[in-house]
N, C-alpha and C. Protein backbone atom coordinates (compact mmCIF):
# COMPACT_ATOMS: atom_id res chain seq x y z
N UNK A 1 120.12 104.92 105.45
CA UNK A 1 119.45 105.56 106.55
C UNK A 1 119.36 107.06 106.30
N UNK A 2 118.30 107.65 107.16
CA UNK A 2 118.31 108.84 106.34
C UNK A 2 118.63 109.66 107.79
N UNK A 3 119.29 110.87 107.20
CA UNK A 3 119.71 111.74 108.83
C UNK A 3 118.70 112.71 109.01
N UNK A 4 118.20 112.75 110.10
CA UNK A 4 116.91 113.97 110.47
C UNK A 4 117.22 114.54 111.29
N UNK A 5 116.78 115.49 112.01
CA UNK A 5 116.72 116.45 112.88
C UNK A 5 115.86 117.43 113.09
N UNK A 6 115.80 117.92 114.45
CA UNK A 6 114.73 118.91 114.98
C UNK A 6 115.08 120.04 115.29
N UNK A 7 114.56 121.03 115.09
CA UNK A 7 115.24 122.55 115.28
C UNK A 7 113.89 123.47 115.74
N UNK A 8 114.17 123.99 116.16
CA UNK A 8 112.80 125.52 117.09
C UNK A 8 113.53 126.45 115.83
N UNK A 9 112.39 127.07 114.58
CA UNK A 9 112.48 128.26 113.84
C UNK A 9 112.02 129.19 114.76
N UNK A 10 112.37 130.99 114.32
CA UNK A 10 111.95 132.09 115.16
C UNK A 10 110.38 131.95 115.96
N UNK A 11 109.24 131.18 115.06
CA UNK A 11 108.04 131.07 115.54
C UNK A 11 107.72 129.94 116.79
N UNK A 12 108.87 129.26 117.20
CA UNK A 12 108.93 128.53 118.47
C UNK A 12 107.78 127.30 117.83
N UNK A 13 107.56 127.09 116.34
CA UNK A 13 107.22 125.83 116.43
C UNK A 13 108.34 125.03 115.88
N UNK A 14 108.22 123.66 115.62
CA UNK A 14 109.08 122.42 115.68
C UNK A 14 109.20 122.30 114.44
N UNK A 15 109.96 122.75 113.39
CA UNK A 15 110.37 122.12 112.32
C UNK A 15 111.06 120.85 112.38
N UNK A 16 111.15 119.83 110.77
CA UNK A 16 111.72 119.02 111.24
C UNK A 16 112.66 118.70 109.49
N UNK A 17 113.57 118.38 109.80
CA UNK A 17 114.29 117.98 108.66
C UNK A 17 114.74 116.83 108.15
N UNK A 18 114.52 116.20 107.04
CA UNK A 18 115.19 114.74 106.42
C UNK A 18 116.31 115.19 105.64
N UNK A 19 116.86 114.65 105.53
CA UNK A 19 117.87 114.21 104.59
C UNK A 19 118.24 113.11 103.87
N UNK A 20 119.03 112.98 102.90
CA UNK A 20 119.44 111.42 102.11
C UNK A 20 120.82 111.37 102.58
N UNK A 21 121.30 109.99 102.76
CA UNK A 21 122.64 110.11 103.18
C UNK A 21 123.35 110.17 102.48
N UNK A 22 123.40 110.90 101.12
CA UNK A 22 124.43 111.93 100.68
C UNK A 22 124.26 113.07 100.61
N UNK A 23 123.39 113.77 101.24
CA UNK A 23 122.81 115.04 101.31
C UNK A 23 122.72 115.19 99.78
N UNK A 24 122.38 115.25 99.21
CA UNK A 24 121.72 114.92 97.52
C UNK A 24 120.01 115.78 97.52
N UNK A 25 119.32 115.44 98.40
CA UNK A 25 117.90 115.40 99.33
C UNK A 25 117.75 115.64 100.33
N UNK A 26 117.28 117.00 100.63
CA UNK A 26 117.11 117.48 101.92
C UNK A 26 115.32 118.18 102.13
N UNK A 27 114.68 117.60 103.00
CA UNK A 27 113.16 118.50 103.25
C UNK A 27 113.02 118.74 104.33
N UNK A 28 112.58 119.83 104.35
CA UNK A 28 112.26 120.79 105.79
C UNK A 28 110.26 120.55 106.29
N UNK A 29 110.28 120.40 107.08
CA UNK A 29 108.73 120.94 107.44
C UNK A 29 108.41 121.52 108.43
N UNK A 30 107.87 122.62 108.01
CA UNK A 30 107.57 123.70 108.84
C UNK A 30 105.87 123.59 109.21
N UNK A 31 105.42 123.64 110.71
CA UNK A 31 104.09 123.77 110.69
C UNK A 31 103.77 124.85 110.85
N UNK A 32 103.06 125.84 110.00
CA UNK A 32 102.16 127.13 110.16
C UNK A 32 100.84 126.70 110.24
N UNK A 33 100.29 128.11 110.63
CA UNK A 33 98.85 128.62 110.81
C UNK A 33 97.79 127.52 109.57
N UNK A 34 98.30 127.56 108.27
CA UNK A 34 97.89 127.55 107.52
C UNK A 34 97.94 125.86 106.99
N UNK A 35 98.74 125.47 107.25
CA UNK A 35 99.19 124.16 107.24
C UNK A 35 100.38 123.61 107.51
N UNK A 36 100.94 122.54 106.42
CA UNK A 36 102.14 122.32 106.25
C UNK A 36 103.15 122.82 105.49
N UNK A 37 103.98 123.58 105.60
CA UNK A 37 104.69 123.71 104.60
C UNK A 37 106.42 122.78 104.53
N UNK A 38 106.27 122.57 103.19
CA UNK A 38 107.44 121.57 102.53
C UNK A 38 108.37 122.23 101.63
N UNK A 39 110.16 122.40 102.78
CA UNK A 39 111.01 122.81 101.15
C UNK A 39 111.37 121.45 101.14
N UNK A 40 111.73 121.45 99.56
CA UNK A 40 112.73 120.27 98.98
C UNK A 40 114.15 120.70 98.43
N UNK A 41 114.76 120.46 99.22
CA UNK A 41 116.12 120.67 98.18
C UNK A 41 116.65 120.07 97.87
N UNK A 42 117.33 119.56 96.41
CA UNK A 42 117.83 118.89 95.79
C UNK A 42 118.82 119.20 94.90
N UNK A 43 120.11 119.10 95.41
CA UNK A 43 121.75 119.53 95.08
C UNK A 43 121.70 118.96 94.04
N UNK A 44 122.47 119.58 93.06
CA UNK A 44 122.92 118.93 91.61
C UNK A 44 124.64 119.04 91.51
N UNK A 45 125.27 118.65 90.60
CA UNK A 45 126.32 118.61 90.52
C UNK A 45 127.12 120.38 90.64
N UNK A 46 127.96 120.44 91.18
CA UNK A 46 128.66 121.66 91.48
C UNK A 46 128.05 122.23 92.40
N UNK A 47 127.28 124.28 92.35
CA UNK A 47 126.77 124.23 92.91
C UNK A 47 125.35 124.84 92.80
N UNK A 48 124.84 123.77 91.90
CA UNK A 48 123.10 124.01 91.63
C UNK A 48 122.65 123.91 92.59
N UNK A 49 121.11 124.41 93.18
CA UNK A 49 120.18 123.44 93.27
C UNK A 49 119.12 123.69 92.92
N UNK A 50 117.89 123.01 93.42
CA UNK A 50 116.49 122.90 92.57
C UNK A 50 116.22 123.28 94.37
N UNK A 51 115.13 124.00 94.28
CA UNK A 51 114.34 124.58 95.25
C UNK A 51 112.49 124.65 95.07
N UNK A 52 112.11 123.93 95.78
CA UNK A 52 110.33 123.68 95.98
C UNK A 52 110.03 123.81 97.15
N UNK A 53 109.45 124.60 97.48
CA UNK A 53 108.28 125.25 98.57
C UNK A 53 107.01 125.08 98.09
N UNK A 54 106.08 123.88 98.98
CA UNK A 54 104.83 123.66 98.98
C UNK A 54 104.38 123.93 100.08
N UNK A 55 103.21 124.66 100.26
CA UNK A 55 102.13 124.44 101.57
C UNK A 55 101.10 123.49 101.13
N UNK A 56 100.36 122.41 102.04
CA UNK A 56 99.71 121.60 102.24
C UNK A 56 98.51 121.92 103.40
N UNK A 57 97.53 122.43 103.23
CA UNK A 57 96.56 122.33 103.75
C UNK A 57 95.90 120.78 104.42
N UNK A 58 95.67 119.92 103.60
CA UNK A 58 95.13 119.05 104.28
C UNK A 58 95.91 117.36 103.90
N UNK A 59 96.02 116.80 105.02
CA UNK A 59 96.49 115.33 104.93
C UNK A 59 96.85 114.71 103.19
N UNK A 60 95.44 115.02 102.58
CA UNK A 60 95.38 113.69 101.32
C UNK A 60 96.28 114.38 100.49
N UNK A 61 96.03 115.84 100.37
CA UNK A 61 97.31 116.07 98.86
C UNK A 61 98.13 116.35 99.38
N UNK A 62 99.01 116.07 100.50
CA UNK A 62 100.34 115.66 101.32
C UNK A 62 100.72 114.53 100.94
N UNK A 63 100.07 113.17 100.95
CA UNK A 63 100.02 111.96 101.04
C UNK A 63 100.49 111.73 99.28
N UNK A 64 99.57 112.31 98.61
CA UNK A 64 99.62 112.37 97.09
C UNK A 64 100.68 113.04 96.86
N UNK A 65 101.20 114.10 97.23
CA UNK A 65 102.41 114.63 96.89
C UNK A 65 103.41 114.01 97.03
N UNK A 66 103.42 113.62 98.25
CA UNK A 66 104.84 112.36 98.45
C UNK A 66 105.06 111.07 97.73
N UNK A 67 103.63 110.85 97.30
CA UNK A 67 103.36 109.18 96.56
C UNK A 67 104.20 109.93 94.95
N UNK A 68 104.16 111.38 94.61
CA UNK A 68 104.23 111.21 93.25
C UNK A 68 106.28 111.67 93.24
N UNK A 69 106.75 111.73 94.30
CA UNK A 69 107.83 112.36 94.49
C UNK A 69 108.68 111.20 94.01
N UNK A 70 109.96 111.05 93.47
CA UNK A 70 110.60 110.03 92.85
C UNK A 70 111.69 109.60 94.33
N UNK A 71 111.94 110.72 95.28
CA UNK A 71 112.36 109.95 96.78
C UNK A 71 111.78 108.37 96.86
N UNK A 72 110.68 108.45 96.95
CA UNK A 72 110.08 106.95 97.02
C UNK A 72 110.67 106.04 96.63
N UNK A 73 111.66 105.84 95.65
CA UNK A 73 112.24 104.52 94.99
C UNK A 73 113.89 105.42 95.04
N UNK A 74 113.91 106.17 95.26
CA UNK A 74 115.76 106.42 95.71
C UNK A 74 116.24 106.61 96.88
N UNK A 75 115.45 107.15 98.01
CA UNK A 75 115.88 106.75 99.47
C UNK A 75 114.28 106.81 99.84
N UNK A 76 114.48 105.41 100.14
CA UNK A 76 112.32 104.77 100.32
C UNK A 76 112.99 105.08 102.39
N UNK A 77 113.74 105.02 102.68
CA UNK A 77 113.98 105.67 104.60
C UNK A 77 113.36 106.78 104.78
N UNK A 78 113.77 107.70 103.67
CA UNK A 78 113.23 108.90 103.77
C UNK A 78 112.27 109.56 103.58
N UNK A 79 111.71 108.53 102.68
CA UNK A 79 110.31 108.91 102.06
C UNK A 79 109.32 108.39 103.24
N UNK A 80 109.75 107.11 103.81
CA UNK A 80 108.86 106.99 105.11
C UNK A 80 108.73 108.10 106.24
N UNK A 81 110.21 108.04 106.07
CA UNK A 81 110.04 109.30 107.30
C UNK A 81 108.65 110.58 107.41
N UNK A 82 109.01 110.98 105.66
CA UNK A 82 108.54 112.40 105.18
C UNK A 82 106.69 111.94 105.74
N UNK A 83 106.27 110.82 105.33
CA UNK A 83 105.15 110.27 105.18
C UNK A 83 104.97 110.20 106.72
N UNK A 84 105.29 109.80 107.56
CA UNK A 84 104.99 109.51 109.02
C UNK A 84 105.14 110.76 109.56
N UNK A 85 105.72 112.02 109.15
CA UNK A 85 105.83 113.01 109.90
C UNK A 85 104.84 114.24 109.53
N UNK A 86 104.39 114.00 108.10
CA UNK A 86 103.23 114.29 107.63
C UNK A 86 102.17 114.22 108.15
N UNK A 87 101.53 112.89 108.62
CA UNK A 87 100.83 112.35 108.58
C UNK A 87 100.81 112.43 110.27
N UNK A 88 101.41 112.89 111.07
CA UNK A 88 101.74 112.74 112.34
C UNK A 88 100.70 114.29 112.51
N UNK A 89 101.33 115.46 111.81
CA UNK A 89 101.09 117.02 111.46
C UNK A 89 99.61 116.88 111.17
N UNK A 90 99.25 116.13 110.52
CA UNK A 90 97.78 116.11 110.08
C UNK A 90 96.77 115.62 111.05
N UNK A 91 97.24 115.17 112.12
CA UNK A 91 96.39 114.27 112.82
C UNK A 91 96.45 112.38 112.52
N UNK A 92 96.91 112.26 111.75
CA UNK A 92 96.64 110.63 111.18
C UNK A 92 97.60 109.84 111.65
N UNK A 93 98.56 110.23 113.19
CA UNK A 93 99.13 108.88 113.91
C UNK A 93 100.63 108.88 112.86
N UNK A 94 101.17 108.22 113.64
CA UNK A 94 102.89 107.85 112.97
C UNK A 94 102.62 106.47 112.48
């Protein structure tokens, strides 16, 4: 199961956060002016991590971005989530 949550950033819109349930995988989405924007963070052993910030303008290369993300086949909870909340942001229904 994957742990999420909702938080108000300084701009009083609704970010929303996934996680993997080992915190391993964590994504934020932030809605701006401009679109969507997506961090990914992904902890490595000790204390790495890998850091990706995407903005997403429109629905399809959201959709494509998530289809090419390897989440999909290591926590597929979360990857739904990411996909329904996307896709919620875009207009295209949960």
């Amino acid at each position: 199961m994957d742990r999420s949550s909702r938080v108000r950033d300084s701009s009083s819109s609704v970010c929303r956060t996934l996680n993997s349930d080992d915190g391993a995988i964590e994504y934020r989405l932030t809605p701006t002016s401009s679109g969507l924007l997506v961090e990914r963070v992904q902890r490595r052993m000790g204390s790495r991590r890998i850091v990706l910030s995407t903005l997403f303008a429109d629905g399809d290369s959201f959709e494509r971005w998530c289809d090419a993300d390897s989440i999909r086949f290591e926590c597929p909870l979360v990857y739904t989530s990411l996909k329904r909340d996307g896709r919620v942001f875009f207009g295209g229904g949960a």
